[in-house]
Protein backbone atom coordinates (compact mmCIF):
# COMPACT_ATOMS: atom_id res chain seq x y z
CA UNK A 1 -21.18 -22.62 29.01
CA UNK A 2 -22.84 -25.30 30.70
CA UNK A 3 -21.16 -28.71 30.25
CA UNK A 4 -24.21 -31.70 29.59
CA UNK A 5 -22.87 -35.32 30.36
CA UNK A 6 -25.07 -38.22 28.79
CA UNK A 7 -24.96 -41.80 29.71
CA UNK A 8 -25.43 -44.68 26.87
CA UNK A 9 -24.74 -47.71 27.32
CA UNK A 10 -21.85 -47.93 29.81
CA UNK A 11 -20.22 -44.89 27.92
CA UNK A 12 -20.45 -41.61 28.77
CA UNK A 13 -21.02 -38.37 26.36
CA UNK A 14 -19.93 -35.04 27.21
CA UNK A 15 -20.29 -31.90 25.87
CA UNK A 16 -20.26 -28.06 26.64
CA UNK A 17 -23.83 -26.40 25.46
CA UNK A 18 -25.26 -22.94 25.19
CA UNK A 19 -26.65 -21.47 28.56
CA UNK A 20 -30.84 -21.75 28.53
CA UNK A 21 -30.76 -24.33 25.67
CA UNK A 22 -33.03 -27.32 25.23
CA UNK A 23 -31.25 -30.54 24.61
CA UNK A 24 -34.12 -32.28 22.75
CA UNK A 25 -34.23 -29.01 20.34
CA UNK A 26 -30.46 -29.49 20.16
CA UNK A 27 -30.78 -33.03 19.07
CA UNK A 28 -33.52 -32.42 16.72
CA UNK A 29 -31.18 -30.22 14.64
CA UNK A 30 -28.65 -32.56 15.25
CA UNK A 31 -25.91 -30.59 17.38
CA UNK A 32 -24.85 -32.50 20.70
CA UNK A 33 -26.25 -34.94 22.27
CA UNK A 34 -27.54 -36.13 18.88
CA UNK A 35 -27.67 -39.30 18.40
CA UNK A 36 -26.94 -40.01 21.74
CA UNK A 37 -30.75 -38.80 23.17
CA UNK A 38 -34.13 -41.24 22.52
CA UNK A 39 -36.70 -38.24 21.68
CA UNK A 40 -40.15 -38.45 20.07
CA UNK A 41 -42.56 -36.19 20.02
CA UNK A 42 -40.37 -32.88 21.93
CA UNK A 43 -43.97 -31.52 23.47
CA UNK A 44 -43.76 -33.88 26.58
CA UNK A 45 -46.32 -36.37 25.63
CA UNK A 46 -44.71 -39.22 24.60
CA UNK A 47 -42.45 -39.83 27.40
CA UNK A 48 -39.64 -41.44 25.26
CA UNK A 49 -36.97 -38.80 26.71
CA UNK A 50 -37.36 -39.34 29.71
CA UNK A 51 -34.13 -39.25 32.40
CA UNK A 52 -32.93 -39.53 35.52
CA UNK A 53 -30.77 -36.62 36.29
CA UNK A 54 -27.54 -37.48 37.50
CA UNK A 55 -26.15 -34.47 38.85
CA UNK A 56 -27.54 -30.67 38.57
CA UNK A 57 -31.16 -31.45 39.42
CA UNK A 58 -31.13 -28.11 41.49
CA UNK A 59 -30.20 -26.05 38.72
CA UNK A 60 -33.40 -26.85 36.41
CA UNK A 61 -36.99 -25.91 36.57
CA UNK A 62 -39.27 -27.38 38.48
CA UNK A 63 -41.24 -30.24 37.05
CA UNK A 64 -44.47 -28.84 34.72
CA UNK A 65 -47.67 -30.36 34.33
CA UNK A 66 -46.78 -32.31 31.49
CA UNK A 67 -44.07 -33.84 33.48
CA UNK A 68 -46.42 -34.63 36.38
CA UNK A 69 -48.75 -36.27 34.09
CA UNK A 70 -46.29 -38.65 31.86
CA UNK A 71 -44.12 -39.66 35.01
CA UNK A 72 -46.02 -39.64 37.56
CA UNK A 73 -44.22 -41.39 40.88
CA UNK A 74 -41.29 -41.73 38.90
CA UNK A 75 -40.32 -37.99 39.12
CA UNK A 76 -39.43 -38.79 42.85
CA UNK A 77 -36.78 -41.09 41.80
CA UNK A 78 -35.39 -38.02 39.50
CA UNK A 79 -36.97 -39.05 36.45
CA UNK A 80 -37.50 -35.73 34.21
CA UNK A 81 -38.23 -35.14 30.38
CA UNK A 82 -35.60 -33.73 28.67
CA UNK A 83 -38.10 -31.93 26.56
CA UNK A 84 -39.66 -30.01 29.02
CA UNK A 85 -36.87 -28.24 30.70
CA UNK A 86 -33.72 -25.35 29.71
CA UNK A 87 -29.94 -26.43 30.37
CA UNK A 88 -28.86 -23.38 32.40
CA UNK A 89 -26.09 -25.09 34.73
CA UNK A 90 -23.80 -28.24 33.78
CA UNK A 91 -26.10 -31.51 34.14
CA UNK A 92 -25.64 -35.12 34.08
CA UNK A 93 -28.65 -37.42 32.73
CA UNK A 94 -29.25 -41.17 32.04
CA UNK A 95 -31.94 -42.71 29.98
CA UNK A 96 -33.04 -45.98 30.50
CA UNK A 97 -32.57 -48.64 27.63
């Protein structure tokens, strides 16, 4: 199982996950990382969960189109949406504040 760290506000969450899960889907039914994820809309148009990946960046999807289009230059910094992509691998994010 793959182990998802979040980081909020100088603390940092941690928690094993099911393999191929979606952590805004896990938040919305409010299993880990809930309440420690901002999510809106969960179809990748709002932008609000967006996050720079930490660690494991390698081990998820490459960006979609959706991703392309709400980010823009900031997915060369690392920046992804949490909405748009399947925990397969242990992964470290960070959201902004």
């Amino acid at each position: 199982m793959p182990i998802v760290k979040i980081h909020k506000d100088e603390k940092c969450f941690e928690q094993h996950v099911e393999k191929n899960v979606n952590l805004v889907v896990q938040a919305g039914i409010k299993k880990f990382p809930f309440p420690h994820l901002k999510y809106k809309c969960g179809m990748g148009t709002c932008g609000t969960c967006a996050s720079i990946i930490i660690s494991g960046a390698k081990n998820i999807d490459e960006p979609n189109w959706k991703e392309i289009k709400i980010l823009k230059e900031k997915i060369k910094l690392g920046y992804r949406l949490t909405c748009q992509f399947r925990v397969s691998k242990d992964l470290e994010i960070k959201q902004d504040i």
